[in-house]
PDB file of N, CA and C in Angstrom:
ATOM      1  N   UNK A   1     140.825 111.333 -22.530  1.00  0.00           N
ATOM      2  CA  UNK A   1     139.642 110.509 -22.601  1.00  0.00           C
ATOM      3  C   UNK A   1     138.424 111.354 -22.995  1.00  0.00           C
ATOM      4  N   UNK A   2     138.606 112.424 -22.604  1.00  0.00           N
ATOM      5  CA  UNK A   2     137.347 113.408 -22.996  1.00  0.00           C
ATOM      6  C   UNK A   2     137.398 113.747 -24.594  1.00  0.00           C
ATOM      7  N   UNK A   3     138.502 114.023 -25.102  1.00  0.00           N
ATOM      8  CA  UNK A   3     138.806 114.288 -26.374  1.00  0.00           C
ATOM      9  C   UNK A   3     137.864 113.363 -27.375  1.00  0.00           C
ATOM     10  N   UNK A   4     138.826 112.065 -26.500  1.00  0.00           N
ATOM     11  CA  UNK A   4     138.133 110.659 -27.374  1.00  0.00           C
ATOM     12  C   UNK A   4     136.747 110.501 -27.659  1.00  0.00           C
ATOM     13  N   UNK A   5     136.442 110.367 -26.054  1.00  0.00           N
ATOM     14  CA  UNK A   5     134.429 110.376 -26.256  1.00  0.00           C
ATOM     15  C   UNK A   5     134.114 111.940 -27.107  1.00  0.00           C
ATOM     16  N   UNK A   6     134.071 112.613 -27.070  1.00  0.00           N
ATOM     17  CA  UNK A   6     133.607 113.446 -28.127  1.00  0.00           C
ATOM     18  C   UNK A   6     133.460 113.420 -29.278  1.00  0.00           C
ATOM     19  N   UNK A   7     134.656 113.099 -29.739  1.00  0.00           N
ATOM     20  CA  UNK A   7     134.766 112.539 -31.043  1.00  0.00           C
ATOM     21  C   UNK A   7     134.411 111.504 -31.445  1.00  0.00           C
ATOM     22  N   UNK A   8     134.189 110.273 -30.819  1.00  0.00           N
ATOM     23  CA  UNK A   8     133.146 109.536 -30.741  1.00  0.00           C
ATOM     24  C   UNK A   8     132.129 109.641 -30.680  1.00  0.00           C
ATOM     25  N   UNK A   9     131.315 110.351 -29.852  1.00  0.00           N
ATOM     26  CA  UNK A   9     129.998 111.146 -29.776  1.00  0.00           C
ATOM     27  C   UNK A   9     129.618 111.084 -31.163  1.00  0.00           C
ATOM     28  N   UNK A  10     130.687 112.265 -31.612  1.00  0.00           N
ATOM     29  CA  UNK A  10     130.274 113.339 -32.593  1.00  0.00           C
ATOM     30  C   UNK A  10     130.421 112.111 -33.976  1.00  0.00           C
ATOM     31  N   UNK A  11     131.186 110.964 -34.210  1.00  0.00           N
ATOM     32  CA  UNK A  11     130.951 109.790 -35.262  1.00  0.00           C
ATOM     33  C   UNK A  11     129.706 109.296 -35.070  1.00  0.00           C
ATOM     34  N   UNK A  12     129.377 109.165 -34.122  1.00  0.00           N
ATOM     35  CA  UNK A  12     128.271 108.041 -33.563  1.00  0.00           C
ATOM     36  C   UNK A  12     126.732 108.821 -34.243  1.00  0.00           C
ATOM     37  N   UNK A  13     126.563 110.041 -33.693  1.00  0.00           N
ATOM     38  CA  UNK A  13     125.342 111.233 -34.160  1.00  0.00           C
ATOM     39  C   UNK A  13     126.068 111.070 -35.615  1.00  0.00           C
ATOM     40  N   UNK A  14     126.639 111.573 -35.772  1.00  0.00           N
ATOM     41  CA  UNK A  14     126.791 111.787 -37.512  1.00  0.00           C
ATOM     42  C   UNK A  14     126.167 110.397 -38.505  1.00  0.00           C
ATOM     43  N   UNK A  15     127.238 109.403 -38.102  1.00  0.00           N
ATOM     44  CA  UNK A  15     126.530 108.547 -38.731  1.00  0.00           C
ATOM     45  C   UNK A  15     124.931 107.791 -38.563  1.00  0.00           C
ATOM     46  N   UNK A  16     124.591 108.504 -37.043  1.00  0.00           N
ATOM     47  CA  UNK A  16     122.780 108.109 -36.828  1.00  0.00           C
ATOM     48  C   UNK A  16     122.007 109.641 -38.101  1.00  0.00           C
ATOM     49  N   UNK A  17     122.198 110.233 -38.050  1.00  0.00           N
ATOM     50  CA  UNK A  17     121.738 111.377 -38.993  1.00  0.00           C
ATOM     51  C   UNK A  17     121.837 111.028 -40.199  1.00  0.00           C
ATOM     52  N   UNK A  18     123.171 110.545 -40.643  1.00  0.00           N
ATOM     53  CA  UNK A  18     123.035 110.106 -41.831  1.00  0.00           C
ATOM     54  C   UNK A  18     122.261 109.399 -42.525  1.00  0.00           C
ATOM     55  N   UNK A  19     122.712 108.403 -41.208  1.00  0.00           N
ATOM     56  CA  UNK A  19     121.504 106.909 -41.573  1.00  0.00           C
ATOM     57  C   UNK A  19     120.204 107.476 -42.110  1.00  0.00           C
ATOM     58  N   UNK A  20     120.157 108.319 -40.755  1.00  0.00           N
ATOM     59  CA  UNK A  20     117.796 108.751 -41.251  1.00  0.00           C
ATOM     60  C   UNK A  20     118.013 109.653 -42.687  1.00  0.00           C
ATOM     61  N   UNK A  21     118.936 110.359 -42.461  1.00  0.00           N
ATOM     62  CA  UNK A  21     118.721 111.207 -43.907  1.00  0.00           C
ATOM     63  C   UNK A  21     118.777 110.737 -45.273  1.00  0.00           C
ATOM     64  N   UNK A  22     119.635 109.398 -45.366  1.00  0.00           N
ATOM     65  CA  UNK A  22     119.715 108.592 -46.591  1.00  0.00           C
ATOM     66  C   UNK A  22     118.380 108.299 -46.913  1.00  0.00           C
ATOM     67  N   UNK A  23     117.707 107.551 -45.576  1.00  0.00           N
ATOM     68  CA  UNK A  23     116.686 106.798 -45.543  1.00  0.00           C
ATOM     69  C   UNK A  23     115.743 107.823 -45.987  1.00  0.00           C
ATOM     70  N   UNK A  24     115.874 108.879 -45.591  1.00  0.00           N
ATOM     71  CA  UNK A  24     114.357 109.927 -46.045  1.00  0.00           C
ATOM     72  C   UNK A  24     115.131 110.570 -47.194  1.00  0.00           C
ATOM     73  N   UNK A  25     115.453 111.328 -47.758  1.00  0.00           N
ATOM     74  CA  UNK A  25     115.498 112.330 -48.506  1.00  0.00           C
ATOM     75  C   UNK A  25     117.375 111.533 -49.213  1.00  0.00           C
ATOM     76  N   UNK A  26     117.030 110.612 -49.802  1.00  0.00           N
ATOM     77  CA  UNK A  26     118.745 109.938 -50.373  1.00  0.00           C
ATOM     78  C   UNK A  26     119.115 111.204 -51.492  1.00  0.00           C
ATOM     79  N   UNK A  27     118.729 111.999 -51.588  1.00  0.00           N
ATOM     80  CA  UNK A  27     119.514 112.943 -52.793  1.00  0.00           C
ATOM     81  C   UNK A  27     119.637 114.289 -52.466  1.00  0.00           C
ATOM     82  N   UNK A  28     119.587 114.635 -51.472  1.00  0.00           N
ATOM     83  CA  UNK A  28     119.849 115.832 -50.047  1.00  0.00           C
ATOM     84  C   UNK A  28     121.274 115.907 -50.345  1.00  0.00           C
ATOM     85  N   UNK A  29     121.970 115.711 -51.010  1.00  0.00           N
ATOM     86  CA  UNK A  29     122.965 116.576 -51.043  1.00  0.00           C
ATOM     87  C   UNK A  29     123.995 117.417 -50.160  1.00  0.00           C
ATOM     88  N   UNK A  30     122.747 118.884 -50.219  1.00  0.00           N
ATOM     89  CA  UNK A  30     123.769 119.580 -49.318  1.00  0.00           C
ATOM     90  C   UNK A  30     123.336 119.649 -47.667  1.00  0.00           C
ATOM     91  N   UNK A  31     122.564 118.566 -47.276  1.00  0.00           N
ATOM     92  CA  UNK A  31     122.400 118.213 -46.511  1.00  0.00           C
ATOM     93  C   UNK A  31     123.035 117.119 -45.910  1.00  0.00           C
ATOM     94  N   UNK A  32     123.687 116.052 -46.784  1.00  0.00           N
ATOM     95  CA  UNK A  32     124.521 114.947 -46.574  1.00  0.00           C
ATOM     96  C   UNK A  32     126.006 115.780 -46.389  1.00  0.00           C
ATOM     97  N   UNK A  33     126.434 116.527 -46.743  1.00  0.00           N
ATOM     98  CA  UNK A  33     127.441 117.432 -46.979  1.00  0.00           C
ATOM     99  C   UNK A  33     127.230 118.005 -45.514  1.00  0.00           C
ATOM    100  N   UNK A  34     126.145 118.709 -45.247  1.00  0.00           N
ATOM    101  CA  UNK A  34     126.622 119.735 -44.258  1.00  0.00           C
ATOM    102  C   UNK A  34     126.661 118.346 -42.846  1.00  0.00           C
ATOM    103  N   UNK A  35     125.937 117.660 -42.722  1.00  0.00           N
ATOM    104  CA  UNK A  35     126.207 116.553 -41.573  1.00  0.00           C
ATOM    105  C   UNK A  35     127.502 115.970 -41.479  1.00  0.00           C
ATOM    106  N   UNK A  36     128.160 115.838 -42.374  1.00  0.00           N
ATOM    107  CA  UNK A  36     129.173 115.239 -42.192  1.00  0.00           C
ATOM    108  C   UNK A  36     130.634 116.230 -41.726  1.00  0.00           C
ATOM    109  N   UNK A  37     130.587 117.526 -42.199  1.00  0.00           N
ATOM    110  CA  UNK A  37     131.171 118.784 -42.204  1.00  0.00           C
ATOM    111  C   UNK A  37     131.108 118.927 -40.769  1.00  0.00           C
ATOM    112  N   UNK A  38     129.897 118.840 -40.060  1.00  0.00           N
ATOM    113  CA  UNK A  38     129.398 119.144 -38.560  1.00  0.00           C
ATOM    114  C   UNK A  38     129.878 118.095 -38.191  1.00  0.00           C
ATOM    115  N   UNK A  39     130.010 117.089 -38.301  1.00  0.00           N
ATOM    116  CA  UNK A  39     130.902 115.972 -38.025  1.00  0.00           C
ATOM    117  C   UNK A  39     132.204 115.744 -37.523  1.00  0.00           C
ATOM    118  N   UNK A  40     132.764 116.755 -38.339  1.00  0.00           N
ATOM    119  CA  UNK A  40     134.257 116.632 -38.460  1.00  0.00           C
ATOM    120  C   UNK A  40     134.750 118.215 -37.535  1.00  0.00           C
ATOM    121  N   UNK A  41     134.265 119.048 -37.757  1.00  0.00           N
ATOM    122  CA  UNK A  41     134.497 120.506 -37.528  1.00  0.00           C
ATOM    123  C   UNK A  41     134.135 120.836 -35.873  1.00  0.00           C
ATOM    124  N   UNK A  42     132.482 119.912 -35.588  1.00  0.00           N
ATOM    125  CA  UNK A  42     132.494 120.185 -34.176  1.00  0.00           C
ATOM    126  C   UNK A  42     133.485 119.664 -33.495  1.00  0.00           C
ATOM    127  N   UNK A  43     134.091 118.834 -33.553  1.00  0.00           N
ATOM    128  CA  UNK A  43     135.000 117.935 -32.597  1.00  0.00           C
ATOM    129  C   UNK A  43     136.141 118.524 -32.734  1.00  0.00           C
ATOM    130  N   UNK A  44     136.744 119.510 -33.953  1.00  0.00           N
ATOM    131  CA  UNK A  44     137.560 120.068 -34.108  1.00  0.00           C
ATOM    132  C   UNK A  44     137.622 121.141 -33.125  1.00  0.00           C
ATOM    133  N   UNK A  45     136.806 122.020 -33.340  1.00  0.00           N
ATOM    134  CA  UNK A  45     136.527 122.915 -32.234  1.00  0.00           C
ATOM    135  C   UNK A  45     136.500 122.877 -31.142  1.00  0.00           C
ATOM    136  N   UNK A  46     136.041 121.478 -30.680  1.00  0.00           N
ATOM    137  CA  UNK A  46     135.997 121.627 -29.241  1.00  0.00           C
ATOM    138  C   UNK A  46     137.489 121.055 -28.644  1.00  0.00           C
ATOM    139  N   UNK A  47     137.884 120.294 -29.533  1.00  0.00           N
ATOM    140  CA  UNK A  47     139.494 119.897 -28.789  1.00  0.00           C
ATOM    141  C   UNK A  47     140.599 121.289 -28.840  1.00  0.00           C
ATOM    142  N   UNK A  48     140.133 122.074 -29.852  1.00  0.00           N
ATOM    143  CA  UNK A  48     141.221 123.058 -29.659  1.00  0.00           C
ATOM    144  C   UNK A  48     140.935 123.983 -28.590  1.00  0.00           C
ATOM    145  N   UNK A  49     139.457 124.107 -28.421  1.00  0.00           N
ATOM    146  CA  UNK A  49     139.017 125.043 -26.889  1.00  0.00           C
ATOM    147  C   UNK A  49     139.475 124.561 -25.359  1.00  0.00           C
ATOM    148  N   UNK A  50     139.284 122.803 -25.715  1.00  0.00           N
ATOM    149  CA  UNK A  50     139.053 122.366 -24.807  1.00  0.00           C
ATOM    150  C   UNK A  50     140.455 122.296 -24.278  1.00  0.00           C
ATOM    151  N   UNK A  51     140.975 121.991 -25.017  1.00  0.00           N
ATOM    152  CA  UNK A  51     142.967 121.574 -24.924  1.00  0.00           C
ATOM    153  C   UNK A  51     143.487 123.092 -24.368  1.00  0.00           C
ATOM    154  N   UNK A  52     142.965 123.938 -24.707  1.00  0.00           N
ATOM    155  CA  UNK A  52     143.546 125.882 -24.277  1.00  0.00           C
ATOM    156  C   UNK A  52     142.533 126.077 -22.928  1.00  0.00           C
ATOM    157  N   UNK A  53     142.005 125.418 -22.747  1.00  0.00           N
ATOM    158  CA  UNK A  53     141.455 125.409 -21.403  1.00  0.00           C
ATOM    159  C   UNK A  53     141.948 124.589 -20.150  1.00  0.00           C
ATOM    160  N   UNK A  54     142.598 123.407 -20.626  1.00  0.00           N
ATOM    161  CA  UNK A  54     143.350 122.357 -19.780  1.00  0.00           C
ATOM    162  C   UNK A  54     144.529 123.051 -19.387  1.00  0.00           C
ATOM    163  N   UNK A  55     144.915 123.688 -20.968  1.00  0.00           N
ATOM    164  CA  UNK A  55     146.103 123.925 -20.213  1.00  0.00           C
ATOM    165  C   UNK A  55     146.266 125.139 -19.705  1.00  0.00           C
ATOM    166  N   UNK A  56     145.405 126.196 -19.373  1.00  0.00           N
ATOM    167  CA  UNK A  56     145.461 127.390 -18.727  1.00  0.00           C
ATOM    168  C   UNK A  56     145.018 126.839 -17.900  1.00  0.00           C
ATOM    169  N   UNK A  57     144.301 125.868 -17.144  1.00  0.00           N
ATOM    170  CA  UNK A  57     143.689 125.474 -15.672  1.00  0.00           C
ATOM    171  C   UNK A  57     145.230 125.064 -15.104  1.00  0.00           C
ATOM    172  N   UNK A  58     145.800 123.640 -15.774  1.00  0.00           N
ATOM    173  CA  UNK A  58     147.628 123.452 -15.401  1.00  0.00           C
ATOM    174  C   UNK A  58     148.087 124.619 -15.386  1.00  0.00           C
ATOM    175  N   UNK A  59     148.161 125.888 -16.189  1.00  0.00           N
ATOM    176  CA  UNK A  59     149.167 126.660 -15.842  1.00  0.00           C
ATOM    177  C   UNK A  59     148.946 127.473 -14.565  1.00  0.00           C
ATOM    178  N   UNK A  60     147.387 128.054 -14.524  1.00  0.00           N
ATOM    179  CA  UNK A  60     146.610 128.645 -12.782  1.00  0.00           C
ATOM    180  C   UNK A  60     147.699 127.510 -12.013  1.00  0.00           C
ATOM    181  N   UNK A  61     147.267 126.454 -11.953  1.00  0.00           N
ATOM    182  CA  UNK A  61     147.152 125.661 -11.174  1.00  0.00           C
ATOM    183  C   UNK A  61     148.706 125.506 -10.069  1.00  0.00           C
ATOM    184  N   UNK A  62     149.865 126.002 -11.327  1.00  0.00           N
ATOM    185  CA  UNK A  62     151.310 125.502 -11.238  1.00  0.00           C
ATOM    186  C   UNK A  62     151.554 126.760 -10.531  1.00  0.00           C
ATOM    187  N   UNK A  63     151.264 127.918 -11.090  1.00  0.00           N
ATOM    188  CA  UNK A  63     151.604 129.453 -10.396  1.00  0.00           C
ATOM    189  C   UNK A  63     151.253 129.290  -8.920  1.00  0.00           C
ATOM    190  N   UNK A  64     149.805 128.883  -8.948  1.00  0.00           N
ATOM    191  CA  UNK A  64     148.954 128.908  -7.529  1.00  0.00           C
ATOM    192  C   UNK A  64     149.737 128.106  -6.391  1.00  0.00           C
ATOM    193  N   UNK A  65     150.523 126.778  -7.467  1.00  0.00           N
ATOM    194  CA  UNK A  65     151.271 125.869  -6.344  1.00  0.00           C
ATOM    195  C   UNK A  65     152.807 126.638  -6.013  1.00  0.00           C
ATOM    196  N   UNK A  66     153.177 127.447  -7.170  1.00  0.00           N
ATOM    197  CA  UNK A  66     154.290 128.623  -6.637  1.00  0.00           C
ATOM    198  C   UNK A  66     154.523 129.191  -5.572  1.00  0.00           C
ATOM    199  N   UNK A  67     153.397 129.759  -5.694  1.00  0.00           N
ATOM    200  CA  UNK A  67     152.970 130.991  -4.952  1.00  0.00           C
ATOM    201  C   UNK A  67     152.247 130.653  -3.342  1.00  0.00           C
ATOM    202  N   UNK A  68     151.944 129.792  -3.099  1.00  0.00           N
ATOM    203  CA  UNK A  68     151.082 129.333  -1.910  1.00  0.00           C
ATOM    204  C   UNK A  68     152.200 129.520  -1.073  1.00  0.00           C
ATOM    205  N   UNK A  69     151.645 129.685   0.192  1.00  0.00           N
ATOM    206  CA  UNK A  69     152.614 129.781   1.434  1.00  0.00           C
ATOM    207  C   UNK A  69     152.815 128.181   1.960  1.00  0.00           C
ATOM    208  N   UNK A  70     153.809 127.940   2.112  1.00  0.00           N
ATOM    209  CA  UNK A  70     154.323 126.617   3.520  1.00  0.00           C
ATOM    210  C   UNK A  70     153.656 126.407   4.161  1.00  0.00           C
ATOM    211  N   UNK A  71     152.541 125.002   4.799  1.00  0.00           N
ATOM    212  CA  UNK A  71     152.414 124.829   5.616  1.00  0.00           C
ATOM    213  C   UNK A  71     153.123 124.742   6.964  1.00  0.00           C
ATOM    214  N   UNK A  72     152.686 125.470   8.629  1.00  0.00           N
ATOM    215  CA  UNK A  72     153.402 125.614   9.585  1.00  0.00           C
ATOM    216  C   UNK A  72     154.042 124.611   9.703  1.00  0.00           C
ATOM    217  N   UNK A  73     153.867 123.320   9.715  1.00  0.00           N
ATOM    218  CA  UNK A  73     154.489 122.180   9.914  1.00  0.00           C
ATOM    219  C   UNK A  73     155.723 122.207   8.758  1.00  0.00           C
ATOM    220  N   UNK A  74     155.413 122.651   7.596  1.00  0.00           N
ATOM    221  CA  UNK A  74     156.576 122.408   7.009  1.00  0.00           C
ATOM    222  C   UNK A  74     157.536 123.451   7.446  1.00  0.00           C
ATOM    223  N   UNK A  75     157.774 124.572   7.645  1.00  0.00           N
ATOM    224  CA  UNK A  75     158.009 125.593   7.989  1.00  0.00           C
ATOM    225  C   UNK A  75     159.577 125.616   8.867  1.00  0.00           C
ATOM    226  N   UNK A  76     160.513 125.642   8.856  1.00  0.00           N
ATOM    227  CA  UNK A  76     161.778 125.249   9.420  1.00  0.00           C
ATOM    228  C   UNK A  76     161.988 123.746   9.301  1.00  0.00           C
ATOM    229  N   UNK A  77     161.509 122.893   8.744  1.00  0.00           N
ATOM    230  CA  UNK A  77     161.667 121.760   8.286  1.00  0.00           C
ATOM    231  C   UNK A  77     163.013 121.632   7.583  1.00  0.00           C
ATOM    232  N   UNK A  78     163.864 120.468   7.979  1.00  0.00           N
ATOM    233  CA  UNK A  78     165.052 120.710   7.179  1.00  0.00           C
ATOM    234  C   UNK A  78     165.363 118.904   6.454  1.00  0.00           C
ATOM    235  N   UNK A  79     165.801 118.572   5.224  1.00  0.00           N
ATOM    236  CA  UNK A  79     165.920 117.986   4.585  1.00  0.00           C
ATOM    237  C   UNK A  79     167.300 116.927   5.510  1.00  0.00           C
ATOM    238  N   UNK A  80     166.522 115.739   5.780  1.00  0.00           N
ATOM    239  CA  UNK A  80     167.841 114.822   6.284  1.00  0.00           C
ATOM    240  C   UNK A  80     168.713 114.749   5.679  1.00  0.00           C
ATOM    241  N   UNK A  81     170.061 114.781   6.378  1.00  0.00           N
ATOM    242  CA  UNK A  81     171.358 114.301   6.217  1.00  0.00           C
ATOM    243  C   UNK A  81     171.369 113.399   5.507  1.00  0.00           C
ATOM    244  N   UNK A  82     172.743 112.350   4.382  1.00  0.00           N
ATOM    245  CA  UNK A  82     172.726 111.526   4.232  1.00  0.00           C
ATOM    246  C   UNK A  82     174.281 111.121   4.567  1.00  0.00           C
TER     247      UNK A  82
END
């Protein structure tokens, strides 16, 4: 969901920038160019950071649940018979 809104975000600003920039300066060029570039590239960036960050927090997260000690209560606990 975070992915999504971003990238949404990042359509939503692009095409408000655009809008004003048509409206002021319609033959800007490499200005219509670079907004739309920032458009596409920020959202790029941030899902590939963001996605290598999720999943090194899951991977902490899985070791940490490895590695943790038994609660006392669980602790000689034995799995019922069937």
């Amino acid at each position: 969901m975070i992915i999504t809104a971003v990238w949404a975000a990042s359509f939503t600003v692009g095409a408000g920038l655009l809008a004003v920039l048509l409206a002021a300066a319609p033959h800007a060029l490499a200005a219509i160019v670079a907004v739309k570039l920032c458009g596409f590239a920020l959202p790029v960036v941030f899902t590939t950071r963001y996605s290598r960050a999720v999943a090194a927090r899951a991977k902490a997260a899985a070791s940490a649940a490895v590695t943790a000690p038994l609660p006392a209560a669980v602790v000689g606990v034995t799995a019922p018979s069937r």
